[in-house]
C-alpha atoms as a PDB file:
ATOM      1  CA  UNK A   1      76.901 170.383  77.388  1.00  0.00           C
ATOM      2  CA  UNK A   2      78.261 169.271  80.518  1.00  0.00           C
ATOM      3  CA  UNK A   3      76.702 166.342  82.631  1.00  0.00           C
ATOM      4  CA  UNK A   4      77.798 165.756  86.045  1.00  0.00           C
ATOM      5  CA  UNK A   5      79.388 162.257  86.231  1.00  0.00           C
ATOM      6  CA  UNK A   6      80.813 159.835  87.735  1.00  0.00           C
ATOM      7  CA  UNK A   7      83.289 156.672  86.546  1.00  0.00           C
ATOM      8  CA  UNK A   8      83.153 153.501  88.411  1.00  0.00           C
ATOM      9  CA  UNK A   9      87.030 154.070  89.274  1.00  0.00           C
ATOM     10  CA  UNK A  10      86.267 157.171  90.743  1.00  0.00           C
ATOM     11  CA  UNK A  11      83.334 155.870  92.722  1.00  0.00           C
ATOM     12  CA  UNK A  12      85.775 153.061  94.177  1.00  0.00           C
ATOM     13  CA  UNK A  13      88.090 155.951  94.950  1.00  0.00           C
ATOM     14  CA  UNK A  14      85.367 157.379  97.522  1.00  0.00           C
ATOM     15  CA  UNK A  15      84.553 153.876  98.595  1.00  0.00           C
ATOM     16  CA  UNK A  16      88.171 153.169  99.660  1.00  0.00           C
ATOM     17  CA  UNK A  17      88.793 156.627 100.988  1.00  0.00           C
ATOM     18  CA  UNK A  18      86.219 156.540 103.563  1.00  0.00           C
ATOM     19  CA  UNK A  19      86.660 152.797 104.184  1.00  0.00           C
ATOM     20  CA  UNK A  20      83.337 151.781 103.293  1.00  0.00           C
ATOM     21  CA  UNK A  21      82.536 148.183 102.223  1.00  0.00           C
ATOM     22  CA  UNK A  22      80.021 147.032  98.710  1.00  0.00           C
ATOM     23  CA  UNK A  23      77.417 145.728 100.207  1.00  0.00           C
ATOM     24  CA  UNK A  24      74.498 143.861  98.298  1.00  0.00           C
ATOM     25  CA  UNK A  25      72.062 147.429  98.788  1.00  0.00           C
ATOM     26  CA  UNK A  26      75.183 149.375  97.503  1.00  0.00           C
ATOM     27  CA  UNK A  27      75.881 147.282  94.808  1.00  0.00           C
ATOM     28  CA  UNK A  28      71.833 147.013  93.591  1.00  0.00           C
ATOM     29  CA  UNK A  29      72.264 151.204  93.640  1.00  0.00           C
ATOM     30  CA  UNK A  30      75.331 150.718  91.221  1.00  0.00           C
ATOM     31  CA  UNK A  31      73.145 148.617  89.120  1.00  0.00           C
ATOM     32  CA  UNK A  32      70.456 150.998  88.984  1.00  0.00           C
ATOM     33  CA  UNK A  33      72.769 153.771  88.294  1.00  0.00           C
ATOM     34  CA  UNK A  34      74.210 151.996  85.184  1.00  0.00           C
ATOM     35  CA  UNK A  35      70.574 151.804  83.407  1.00  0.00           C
ATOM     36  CA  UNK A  36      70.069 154.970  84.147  1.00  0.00           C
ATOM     37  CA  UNK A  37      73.287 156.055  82.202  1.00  0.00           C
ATOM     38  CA  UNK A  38      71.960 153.507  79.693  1.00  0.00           C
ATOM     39  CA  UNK A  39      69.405 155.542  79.343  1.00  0.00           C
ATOM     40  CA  UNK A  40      71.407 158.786  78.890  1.00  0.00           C
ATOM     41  CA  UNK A  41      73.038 157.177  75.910  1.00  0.00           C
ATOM     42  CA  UNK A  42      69.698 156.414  74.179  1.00  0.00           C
ATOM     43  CA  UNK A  43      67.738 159.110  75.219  1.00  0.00           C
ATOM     44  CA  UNK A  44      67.627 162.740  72.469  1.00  0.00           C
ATOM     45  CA  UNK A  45      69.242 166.156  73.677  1.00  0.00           C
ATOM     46  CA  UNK A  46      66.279 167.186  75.987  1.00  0.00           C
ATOM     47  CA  UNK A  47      66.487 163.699  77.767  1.00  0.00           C
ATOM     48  CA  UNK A  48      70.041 163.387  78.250  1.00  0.00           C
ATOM     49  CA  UNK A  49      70.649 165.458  80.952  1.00  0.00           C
ATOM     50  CA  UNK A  50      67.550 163.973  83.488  1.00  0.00           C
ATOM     51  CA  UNK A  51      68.832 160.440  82.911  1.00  0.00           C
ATOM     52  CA  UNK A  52      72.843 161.643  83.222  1.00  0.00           C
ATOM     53  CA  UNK A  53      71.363 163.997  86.567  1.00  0.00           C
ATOM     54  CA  UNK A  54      69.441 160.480  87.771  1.00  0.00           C
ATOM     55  CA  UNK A  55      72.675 158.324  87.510  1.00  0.00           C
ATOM     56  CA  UNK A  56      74.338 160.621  89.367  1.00  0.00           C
ATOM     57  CA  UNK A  57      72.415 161.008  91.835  1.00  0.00           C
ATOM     58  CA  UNK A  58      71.738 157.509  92.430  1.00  0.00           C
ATOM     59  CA  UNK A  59      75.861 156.552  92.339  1.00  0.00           C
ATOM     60  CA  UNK A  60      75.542 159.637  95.676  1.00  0.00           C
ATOM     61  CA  UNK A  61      73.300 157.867  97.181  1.00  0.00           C
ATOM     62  CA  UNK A  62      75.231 154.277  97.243  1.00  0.00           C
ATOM     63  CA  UNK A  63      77.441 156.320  98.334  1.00  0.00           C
ATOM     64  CA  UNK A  64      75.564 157.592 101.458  1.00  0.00           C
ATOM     65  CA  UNK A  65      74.168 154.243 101.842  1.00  0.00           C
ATOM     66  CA  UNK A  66      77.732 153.029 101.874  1.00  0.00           C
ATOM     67  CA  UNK A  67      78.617 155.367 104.901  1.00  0.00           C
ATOM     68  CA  UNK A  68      75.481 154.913 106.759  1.00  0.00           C
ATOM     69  CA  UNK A  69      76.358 151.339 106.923  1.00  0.00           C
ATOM     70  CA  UNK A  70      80.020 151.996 107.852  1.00  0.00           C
ATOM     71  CA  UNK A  71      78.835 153.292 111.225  1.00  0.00           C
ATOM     72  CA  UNK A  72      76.082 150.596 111.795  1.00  0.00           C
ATOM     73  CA  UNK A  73      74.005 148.669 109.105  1.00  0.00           C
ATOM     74  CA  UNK A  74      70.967 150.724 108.279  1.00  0.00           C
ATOM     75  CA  UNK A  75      70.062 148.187 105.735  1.00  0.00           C
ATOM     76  CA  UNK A  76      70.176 144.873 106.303  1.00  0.00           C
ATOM     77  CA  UNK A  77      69.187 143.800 102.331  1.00  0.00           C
ATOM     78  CA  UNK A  78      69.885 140.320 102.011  1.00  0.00           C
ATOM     79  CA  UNK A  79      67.220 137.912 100.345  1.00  0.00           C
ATOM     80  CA  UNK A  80      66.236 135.288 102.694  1.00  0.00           C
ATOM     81  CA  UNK A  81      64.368 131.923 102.301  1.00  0.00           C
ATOM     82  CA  UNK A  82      61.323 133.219 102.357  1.00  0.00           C
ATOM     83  CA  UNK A  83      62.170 135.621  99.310  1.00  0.00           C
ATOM     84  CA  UNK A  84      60.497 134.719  95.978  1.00  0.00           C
ATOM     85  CA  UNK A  85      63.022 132.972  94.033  1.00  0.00           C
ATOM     86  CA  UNK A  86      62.738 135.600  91.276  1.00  0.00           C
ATOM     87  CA  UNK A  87      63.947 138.406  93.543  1.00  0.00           C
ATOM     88  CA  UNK A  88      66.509 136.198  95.248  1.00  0.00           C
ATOM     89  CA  UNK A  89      68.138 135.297  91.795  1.00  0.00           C
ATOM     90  CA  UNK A  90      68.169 138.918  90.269  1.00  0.00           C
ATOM     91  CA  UNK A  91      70.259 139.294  93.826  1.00  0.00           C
ATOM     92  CA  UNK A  92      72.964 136.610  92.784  1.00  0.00           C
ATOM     93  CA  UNK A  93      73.289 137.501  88.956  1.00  0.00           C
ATOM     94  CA  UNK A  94      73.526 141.439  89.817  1.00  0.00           C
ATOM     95  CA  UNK A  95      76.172 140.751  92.547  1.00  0.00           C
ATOM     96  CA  UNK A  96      78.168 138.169  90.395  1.00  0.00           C
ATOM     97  CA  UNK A  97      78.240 140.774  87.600  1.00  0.00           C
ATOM     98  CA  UNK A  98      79.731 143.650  90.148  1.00  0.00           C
ATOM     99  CA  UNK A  99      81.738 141.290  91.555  1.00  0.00           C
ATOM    100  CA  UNK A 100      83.503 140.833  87.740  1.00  0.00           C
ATOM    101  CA  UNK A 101      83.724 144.455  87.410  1.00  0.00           C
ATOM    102  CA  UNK A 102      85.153 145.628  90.943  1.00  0.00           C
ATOM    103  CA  UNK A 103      87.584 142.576  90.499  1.00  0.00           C
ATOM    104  CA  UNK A 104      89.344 144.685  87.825  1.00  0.00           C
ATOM    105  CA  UNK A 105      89.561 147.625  90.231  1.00  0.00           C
ATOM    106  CA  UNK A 106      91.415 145.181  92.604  1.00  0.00           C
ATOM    107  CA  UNK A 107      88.316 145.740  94.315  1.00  0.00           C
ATOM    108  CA  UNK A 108      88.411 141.348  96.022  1.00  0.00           C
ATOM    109  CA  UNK A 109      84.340 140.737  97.000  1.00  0.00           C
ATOM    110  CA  UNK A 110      83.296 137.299  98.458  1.00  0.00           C
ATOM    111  CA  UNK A 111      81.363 135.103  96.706  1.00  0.00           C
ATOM    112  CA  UNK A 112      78.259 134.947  98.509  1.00  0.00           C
ATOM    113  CA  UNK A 113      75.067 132.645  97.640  1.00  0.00           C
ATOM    114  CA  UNK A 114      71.893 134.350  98.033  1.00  0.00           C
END
């Protein structure tokens, strides 16, 4: 059976076609995306296809969220000060890990301290 998908490559495909940039929301929808395709490996026949539909879904929506913020930030999702240090940290160790990964897709992100 079929599932619709979607690789990273040929998310970063879309990303660079319409000129859109990774932010932190974008790149906490990637994240979420992956554990749901996590799930998709784990999960019996009747299960696979929800969690497979969910990823892909989700990697549309970073997508959209991607172009909404190409023609003005809809989102500005950046941990501040006042952020409990839990949240802010599960910021910096999700974006360091994308960071790796779009690195090998030439993709160059800034390191940024959250």
């Amino acid at each position: 059976m079929a599932y619709p998908t979607m690789t990273l490559k040929e998310f970063n495909e879309y990303m660079q076609e319409g000129h859109y940039q990774y932010s932190l929301f974008v790149i906490l929808q990637l994240d979420e995306a992956m554990e749901y395709l996590k799930k998709a490996q784990q999960a019996d026949t009747a299960m696979k296809k929800f969690w497979y539909k969910w990823a892909y879904v989700t990697l549309v929506d970073a997508l959209e969220t991607a172009e909404s913020e190409y023609y003005g930030e809809t989102s500005a999702y950046l941990p501040t000060k006042e952020t409990d240090p839990v949240t802010r940290a599960y910021c910096q160790n999700t974006y360091d890990i994308w960071r790796g990964y779009l690195k090998k897709l030439n993709v160059n992100l800034p390191k940024q301290k959250f």
